[in-house]
PDB file of N, CA and C in Angstrom:
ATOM      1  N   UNK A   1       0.828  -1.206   0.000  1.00  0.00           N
ATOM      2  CA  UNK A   1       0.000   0.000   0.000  1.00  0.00           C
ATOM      3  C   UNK A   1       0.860   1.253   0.000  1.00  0.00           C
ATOM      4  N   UNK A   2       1.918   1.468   0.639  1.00  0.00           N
ATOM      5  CA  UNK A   2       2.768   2.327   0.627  1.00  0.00           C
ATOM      6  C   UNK A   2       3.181   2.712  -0.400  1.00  0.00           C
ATOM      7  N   UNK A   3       3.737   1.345  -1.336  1.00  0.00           N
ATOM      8  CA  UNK A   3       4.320   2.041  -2.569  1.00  0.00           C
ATOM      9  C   UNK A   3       3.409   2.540  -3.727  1.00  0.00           C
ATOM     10  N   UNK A   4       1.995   2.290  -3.345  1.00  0.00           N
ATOM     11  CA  UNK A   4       0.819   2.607  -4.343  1.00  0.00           C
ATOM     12  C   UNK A   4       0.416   4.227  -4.144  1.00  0.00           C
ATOM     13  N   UNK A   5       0.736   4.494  -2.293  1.00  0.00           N
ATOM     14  CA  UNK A   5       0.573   6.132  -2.051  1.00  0.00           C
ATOM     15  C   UNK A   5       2.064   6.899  -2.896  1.00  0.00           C
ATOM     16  N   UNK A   6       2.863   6.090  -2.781  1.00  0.00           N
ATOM     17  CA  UNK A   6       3.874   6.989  -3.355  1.00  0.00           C
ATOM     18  C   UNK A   6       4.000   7.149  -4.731  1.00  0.00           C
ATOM     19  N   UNK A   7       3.148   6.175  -5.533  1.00  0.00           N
ATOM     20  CA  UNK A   7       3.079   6.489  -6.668  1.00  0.00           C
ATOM     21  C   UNK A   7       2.572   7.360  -6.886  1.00  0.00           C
ATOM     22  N   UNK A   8       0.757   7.085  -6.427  1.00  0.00           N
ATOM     23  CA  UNK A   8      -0.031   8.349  -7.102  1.00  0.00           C
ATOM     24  C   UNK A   8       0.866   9.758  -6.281  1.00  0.00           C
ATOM     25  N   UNK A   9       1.349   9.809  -5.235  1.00  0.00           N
ATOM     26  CA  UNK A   9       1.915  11.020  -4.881  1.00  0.00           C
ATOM     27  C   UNK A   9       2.494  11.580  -6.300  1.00  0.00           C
ATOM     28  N   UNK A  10       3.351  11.396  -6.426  1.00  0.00           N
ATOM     29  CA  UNK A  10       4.458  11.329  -7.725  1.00  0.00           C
ATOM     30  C   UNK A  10       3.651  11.493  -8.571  1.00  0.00           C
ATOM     31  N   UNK A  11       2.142  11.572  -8.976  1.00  0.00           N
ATOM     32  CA  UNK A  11       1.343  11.964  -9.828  1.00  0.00           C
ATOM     33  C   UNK A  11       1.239  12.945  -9.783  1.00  0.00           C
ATOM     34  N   UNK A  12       0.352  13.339  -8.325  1.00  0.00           N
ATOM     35  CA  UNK A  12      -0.072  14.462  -7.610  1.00  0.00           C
ATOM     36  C   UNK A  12       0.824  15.401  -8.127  1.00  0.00           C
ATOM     37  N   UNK A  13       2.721  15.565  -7.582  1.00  0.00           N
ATOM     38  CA  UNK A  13       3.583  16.061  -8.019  1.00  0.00           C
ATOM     39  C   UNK A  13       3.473  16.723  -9.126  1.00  0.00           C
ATOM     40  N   UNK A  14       3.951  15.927 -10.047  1.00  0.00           N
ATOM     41  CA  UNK A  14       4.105  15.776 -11.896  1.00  0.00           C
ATOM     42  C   UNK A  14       2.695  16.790 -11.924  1.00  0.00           C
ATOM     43  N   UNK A  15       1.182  16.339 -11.753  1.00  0.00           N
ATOM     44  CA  UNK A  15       0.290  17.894 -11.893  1.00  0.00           C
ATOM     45  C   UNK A  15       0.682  19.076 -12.137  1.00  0.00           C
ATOM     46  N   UNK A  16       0.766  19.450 -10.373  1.00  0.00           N
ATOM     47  CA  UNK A  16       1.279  20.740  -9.465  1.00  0.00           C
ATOM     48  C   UNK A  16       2.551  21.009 -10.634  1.00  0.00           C
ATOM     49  N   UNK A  17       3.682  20.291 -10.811  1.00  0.00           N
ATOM     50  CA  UNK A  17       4.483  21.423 -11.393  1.00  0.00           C
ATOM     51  C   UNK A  17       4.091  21.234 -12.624  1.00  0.00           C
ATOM     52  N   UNK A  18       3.451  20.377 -13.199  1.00  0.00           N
ATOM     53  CA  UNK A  18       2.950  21.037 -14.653  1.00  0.00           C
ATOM     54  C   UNK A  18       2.285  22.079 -15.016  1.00  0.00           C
ATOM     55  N   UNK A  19       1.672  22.447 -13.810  1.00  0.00           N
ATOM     56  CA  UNK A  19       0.549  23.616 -14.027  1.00  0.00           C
ATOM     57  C   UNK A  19       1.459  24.455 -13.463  1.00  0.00           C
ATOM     58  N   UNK A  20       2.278  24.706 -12.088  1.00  0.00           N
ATOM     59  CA  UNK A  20       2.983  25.928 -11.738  1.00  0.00           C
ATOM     60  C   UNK A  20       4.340  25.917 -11.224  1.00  0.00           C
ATOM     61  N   UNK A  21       4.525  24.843 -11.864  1.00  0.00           N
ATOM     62  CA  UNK A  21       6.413  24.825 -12.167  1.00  0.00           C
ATOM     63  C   UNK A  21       6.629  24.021 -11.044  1.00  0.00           C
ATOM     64  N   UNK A  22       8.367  24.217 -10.645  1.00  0.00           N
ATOM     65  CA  UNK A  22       8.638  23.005  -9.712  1.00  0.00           C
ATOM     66  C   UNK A  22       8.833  23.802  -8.590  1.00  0.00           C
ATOM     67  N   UNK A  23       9.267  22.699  -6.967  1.00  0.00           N
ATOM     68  CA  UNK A  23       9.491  23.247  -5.968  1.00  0.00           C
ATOM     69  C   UNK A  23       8.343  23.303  -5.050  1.00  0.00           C
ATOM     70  N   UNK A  24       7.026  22.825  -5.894  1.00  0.00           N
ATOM     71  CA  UNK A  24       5.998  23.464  -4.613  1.00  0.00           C
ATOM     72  C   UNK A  24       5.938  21.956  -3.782  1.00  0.00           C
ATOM     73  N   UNK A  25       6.335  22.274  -2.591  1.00  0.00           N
ATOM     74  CA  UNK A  25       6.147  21.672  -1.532  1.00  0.00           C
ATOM     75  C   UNK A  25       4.726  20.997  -1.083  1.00  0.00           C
ATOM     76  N   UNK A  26       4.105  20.519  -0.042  1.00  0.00           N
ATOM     77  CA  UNK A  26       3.082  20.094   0.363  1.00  0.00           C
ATOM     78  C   UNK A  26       2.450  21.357   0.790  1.00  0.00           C
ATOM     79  N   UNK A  27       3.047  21.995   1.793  1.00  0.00           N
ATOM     80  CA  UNK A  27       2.390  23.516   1.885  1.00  0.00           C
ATOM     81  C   UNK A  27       1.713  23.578   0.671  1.00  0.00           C
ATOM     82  N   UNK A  28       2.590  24.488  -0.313  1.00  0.00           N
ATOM     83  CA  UNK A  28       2.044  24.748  -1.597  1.00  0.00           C
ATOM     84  C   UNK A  28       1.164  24.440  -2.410  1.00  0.00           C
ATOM     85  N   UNK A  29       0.752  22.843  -2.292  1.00  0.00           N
ATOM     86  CA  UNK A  29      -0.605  22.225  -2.733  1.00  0.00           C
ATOM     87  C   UNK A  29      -1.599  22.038  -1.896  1.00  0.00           C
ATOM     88  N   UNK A  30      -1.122  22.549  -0.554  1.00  0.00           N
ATOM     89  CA  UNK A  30      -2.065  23.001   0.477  1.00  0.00           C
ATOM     90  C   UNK A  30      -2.834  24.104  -0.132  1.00  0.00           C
ATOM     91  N   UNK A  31      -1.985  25.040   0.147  1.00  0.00           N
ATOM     92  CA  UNK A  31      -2.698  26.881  -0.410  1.00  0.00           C
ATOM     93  C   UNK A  31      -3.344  26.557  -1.838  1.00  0.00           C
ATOM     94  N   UNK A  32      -2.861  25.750  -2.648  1.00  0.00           N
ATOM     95  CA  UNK A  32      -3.440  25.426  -3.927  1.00  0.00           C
ATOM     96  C   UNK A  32      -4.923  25.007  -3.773  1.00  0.00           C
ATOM     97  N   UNK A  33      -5.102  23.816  -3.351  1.00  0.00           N
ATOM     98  CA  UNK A  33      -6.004  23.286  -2.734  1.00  0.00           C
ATOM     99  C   UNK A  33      -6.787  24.382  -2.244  1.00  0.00           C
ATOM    100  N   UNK A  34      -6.777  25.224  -0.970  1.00  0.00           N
ATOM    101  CA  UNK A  34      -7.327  25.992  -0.303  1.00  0.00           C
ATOM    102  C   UNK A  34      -8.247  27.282  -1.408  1.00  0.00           C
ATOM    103  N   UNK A  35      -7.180  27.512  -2.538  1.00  0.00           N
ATOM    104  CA  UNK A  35      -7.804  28.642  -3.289  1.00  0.00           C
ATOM    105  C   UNK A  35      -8.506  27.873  -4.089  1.00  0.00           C
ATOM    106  N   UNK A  36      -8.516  27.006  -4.685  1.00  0.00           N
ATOM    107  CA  UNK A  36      -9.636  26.446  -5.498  1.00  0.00           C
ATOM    108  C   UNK A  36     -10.839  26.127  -4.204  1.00  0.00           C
ATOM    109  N   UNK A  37     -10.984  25.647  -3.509  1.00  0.00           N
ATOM    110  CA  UNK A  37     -12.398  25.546  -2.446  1.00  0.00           C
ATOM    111  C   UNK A  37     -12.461  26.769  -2.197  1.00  0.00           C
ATOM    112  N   UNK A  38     -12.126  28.054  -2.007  1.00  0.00           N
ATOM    113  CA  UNK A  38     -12.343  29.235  -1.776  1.00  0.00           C
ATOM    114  C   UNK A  38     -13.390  29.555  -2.942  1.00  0.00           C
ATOM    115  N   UNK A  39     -12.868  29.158  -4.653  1.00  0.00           N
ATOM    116  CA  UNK A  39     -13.646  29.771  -5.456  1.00  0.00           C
ATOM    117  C   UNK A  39     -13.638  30.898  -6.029  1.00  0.00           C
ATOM    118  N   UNK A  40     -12.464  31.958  -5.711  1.00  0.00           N
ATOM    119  CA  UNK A  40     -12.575  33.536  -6.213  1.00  0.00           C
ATOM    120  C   UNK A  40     -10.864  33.347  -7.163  1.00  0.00           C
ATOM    121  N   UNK A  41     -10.377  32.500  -7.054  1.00  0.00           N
ATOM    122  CA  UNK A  41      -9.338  32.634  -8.717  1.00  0.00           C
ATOM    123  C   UNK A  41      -8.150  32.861  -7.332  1.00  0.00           C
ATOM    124  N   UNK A  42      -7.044  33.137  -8.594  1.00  0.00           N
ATOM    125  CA  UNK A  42      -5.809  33.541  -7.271  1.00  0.00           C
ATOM    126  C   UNK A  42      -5.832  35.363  -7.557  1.00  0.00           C
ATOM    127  N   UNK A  43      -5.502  35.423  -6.039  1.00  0.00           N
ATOM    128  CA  UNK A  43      -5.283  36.760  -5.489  1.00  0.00           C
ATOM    129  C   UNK A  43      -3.919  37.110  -4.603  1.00  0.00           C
ATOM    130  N   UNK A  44      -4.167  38.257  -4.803  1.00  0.00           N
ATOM    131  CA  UNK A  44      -2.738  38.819  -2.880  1.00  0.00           C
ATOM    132  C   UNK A  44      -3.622  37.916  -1.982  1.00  0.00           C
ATOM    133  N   UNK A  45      -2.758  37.590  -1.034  1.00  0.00           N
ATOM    134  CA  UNK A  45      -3.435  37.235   0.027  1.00  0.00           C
ATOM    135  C   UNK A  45      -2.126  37.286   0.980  1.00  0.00           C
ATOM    136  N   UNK A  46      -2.730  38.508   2.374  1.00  0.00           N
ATOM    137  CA  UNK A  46      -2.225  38.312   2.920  1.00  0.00           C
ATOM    138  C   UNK A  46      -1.491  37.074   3.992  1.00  0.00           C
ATOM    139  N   UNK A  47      -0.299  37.809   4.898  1.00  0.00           N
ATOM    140  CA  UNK A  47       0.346  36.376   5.769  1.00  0.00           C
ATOM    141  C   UNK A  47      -0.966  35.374   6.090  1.00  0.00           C
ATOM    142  N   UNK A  48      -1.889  36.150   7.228  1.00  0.00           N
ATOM    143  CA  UNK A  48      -2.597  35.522   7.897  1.00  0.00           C
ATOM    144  C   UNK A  48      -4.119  34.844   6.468  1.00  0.00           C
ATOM    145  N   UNK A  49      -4.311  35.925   5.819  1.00  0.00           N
ATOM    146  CA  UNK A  49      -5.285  35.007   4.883  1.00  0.00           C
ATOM    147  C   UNK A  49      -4.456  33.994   4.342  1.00  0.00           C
ATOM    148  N   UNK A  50      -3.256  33.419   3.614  1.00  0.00           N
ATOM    149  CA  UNK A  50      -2.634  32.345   3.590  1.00  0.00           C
ATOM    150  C   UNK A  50      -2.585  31.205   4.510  1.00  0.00           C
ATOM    151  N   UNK A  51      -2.810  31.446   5.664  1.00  0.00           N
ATOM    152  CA  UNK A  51      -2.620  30.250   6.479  1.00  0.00           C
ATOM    153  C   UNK A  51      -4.286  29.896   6.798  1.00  0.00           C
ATOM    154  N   UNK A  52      -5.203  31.078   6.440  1.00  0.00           N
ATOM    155  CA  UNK A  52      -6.821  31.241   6.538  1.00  0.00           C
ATOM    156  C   UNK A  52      -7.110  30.147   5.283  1.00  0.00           C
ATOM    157  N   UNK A  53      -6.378  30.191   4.075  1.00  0.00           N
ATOM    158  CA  UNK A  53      -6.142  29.475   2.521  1.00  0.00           C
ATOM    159  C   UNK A  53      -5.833  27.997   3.108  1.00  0.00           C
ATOM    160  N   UNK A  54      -5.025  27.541   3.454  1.00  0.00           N
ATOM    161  CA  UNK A  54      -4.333  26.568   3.725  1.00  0.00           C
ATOM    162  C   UNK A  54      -5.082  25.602   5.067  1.00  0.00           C
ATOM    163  N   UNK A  55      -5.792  26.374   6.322  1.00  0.00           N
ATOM    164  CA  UNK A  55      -6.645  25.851   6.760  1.00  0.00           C
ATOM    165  C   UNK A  55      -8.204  25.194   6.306  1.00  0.00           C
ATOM    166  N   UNK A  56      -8.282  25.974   5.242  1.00  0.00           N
ATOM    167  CA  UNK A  56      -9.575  25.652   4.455  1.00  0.00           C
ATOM    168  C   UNK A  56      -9.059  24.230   3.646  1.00  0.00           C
ATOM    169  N   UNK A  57      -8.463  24.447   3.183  1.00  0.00           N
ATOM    170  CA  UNK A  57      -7.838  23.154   2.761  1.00  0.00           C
ATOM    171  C   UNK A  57      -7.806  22.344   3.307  1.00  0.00           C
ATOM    172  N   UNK A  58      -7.149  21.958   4.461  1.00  0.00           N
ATOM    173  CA  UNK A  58      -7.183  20.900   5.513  1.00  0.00           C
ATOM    174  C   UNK A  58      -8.242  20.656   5.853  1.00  0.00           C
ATOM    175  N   UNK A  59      -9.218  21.329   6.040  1.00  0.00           N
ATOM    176  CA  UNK A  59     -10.631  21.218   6.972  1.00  0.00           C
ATOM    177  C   UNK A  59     -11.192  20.311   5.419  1.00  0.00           C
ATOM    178  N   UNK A  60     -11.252  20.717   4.374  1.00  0.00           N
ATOM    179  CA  UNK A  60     -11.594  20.374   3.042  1.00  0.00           C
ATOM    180  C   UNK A  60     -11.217  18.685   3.253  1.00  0.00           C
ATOM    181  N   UNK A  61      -9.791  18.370   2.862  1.00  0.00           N
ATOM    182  CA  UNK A  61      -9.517  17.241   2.824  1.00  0.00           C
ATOM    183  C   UNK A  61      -9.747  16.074   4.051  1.00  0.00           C
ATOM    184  N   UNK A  62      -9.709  16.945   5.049  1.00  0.00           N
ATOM    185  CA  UNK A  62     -10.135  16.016   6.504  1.00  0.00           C
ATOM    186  C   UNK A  62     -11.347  15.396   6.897  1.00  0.00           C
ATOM    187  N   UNK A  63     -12.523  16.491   6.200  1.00  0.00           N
ATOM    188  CA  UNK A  63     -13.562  15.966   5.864  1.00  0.00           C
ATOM    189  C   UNK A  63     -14.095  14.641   5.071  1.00  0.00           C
ATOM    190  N   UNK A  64     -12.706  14.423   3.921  1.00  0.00           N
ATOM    191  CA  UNK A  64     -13.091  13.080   3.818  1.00  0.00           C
ATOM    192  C   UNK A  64     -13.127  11.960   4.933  1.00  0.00           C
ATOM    193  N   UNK A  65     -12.452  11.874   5.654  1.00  0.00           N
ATOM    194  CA  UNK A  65     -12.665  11.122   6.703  1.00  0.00           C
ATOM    195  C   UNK A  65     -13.511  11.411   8.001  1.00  0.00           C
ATOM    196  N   UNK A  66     -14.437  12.228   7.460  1.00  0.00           N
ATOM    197  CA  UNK A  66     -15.630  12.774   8.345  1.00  0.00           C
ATOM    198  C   UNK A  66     -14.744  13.784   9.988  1.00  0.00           C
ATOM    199  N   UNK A  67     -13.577  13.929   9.761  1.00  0.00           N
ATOM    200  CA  UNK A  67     -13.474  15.024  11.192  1.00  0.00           C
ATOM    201  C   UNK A  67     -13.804  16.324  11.135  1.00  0.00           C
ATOM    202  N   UNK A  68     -14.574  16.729   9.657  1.00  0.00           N
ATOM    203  CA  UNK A  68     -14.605  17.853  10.012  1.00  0.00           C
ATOM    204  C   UNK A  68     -15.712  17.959   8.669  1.00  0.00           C
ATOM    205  N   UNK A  69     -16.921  19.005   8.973  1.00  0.00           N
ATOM    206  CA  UNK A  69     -18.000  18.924   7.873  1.00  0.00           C
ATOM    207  C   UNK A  69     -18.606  20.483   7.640  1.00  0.00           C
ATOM    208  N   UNK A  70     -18.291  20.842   6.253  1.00  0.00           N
ATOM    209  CA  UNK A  70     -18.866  21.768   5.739  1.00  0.00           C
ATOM    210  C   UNK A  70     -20.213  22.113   5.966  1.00  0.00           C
ATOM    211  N   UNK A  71     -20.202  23.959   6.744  1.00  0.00           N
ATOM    212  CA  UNK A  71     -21.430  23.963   7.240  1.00  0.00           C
ATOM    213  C   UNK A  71     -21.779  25.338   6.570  1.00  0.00           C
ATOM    214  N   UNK A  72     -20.994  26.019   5.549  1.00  0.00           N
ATOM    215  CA  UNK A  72     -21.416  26.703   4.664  1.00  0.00           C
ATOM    216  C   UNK A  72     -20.120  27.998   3.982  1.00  0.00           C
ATOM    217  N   UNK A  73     -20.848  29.458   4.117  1.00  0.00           N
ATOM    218  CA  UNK A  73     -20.033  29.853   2.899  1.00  0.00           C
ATOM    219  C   UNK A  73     -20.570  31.251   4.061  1.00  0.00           C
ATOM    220  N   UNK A  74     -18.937  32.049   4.555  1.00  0.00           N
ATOM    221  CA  UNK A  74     -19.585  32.830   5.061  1.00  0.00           C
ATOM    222  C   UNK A  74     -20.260  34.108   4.221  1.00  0.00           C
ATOM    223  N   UNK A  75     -20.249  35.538   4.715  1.00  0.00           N
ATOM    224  CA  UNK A  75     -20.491  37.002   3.995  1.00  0.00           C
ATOM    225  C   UNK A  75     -19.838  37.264   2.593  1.00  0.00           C
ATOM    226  N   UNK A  76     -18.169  36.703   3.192  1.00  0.00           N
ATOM    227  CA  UNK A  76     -17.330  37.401   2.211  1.00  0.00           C
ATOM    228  C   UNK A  76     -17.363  36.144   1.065  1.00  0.00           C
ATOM    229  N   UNK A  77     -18.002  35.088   1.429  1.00  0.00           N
ATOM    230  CA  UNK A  77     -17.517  33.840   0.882  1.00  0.00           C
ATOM    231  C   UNK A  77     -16.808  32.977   0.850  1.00  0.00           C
ATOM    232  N   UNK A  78     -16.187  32.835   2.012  1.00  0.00           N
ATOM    233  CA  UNK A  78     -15.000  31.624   2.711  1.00  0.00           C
ATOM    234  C   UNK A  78     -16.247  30.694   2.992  1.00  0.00           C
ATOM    235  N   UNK A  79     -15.438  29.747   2.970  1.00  0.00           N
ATOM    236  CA  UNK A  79     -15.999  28.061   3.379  1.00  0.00           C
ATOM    237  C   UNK A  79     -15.789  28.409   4.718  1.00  0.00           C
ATOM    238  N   UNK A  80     -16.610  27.914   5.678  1.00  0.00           N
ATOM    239  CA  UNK A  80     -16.701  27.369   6.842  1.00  0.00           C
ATOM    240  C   UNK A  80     -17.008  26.252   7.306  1.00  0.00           C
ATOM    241  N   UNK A  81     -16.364  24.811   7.702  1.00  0.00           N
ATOM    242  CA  UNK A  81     -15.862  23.609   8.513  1.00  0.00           C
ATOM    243  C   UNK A  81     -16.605  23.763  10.025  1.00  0.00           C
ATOM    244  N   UNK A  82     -16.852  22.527  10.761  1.00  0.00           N
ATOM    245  CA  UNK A  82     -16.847  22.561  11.835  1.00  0.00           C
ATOM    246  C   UNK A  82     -16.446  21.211  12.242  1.00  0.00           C
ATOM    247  N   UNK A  83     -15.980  21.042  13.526  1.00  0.00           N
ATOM    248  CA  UNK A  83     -15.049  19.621  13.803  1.00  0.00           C
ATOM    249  C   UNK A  83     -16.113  18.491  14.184  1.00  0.00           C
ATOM    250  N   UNK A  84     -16.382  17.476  13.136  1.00  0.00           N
ATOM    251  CA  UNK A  84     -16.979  16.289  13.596  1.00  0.00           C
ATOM    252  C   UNK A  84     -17.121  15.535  14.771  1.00  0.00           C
ATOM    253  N   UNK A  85     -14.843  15.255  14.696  1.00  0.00           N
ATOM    254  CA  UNK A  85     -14.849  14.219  15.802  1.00  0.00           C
ATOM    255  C   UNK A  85     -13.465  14.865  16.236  1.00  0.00           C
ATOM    256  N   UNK A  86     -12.809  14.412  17.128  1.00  0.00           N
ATOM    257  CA  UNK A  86     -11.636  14.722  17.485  1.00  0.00           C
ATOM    258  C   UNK A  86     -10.446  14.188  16.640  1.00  0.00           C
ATOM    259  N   UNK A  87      -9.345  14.825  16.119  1.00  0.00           N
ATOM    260  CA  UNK A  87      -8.328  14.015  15.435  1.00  0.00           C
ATOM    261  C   UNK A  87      -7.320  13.312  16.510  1.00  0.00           C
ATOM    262  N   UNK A  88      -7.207  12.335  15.875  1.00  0.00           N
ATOM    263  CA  UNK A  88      -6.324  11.248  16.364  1.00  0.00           C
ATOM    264  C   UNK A  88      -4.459  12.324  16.923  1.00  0.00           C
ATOM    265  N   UNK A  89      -3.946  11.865  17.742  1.00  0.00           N
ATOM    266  CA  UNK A  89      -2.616  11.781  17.867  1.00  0.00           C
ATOM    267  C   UNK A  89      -1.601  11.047  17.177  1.00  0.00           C
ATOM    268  N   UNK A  90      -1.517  12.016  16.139  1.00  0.00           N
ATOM    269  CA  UNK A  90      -0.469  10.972  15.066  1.00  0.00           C
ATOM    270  C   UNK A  90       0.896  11.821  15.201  1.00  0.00           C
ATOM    271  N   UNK A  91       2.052  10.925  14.959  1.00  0.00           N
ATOM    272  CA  UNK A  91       3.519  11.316  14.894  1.00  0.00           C
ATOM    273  C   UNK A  91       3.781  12.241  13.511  1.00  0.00           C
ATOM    274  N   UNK A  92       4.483  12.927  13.157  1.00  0.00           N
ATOM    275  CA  UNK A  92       4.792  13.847  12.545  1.00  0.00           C
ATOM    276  C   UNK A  92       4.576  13.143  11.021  1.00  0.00           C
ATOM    277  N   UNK A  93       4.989  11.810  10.899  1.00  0.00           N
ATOM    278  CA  UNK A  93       5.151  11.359   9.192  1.00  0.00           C
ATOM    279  C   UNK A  93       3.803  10.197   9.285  1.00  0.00           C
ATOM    280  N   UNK A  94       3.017  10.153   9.979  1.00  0.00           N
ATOM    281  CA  UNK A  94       1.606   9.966  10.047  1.00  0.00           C
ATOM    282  C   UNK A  94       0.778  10.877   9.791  1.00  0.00           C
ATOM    283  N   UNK A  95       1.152  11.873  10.259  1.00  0.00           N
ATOM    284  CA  UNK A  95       0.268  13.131   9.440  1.00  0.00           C
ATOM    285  C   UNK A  95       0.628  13.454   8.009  1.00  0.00           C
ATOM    286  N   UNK A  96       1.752  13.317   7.931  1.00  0.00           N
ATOM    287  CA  UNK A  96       2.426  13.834   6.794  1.00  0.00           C
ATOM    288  C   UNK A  96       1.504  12.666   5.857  1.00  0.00           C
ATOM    289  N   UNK A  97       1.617  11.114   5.923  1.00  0.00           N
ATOM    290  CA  UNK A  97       0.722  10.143   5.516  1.00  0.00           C
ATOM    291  C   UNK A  97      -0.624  10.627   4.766  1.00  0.00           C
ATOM    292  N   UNK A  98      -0.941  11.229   6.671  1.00  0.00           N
ATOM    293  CA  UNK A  98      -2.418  10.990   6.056  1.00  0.00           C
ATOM    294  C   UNK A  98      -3.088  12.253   5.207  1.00  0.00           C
ATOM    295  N   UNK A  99      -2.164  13.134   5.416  1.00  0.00           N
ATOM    296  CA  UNK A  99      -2.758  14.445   4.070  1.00  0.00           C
ATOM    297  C   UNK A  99      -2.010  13.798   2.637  1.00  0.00           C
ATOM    298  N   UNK A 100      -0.839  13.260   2.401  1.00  0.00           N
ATOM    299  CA  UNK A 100      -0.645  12.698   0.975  1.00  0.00           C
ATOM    300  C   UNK A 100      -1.918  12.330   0.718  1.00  0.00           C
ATOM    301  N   UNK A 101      -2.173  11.571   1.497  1.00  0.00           N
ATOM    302  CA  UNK A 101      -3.615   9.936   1.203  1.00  0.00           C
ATOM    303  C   UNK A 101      -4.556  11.561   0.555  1.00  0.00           C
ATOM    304  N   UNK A 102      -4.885  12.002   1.851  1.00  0.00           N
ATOM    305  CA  UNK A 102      -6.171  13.030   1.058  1.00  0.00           C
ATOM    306  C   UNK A 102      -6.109  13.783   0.390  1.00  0.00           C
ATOM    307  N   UNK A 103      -4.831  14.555   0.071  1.00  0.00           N
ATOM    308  CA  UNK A 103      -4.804  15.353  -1.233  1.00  0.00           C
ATOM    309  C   UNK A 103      -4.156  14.408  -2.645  1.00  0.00           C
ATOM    310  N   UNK A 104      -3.852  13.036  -2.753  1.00  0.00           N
ATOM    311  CA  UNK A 104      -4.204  12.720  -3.389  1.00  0.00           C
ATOM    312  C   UNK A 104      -5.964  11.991  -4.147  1.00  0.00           C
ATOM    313  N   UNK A 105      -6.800  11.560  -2.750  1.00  0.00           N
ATOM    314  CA  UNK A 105      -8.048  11.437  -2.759  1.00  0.00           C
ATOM    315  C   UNK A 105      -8.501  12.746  -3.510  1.00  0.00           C
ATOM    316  N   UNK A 106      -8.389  14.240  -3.013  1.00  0.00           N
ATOM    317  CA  UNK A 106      -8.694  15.151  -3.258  1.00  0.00           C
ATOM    318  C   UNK A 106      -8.557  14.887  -5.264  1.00  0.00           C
ATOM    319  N   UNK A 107      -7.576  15.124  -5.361  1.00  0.00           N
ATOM    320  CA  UNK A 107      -7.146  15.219  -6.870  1.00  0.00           C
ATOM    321  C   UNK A 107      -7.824  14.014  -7.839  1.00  0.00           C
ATOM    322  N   UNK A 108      -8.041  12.979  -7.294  1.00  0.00           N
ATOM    323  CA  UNK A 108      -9.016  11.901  -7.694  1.00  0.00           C
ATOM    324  C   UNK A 108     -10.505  12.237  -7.981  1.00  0.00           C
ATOM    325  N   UNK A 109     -11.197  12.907  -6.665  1.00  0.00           N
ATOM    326  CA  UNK A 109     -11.858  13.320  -6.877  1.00  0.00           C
ATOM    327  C   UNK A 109     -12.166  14.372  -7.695  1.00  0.00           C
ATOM    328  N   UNK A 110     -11.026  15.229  -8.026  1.00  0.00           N
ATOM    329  CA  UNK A 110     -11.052  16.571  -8.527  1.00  0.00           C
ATOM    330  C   UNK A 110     -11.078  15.828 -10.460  1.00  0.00           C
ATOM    331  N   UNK A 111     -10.528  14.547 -10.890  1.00  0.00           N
ATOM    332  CA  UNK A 111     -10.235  14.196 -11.729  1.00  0.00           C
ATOM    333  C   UNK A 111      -9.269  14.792 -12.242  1.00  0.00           C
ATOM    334  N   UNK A 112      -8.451  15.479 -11.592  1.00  0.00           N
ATOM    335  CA  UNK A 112      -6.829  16.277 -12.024  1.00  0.00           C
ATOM    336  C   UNK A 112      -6.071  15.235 -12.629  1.00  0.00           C
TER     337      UNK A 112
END
């Protein structure tokens, strides 16, 4: 199973810099991620709206595994999440794991 996540990873990859060159990190297809569920195109975005980008994302992909469920779209039009269940205590490359798993799920779903 491992070497099947690291493949499609290596997909995932090959995407991301086809569309915006090389270097982007997991962050980076974080905030990627985050501005497409946002919905308004790319913009400036400040420090703190970037990590506002990048949380939406997470809440996005975490939801596949039900910890966290879209409960709408505020004023300005941000997505708003709320926490299902509690997340697990995972070690640093367990997390790292389990967002590959969902932002490749993500991109599956996305048909990217």
């Amino acid at each position: 199973m491992k070497d099947n996540l690291s493949e499609e990873w290596k997909k995932v990859e090959m995407i991301v810099e086809e569309k915006f060159g090389p270097d982007i990190d997991i962050r980076g297809i974080l905030f990627l991620i985050g501005v497409q569920e946002l919905g308004k195109g790319y913009k400036k975005f400040t420090k703190d709206q970037k990590l506002e980008v990048i949380h939406v994302a997470i809440c996005k992909l975490l939801s596949q595994y039900n910890y966290y469920e879209f409960v709408g779209l505020d004023e300005d039009g941000w997505p708003h999440y709320k926490e299902t269940k509690k997340l697990p205590l995972l070690k640093p490359g367990e997390q790292l794991k389990v967002m590959k798993e969902a932002i490749v799920n993500y991109f599956k779903e996305m048909d990217l």
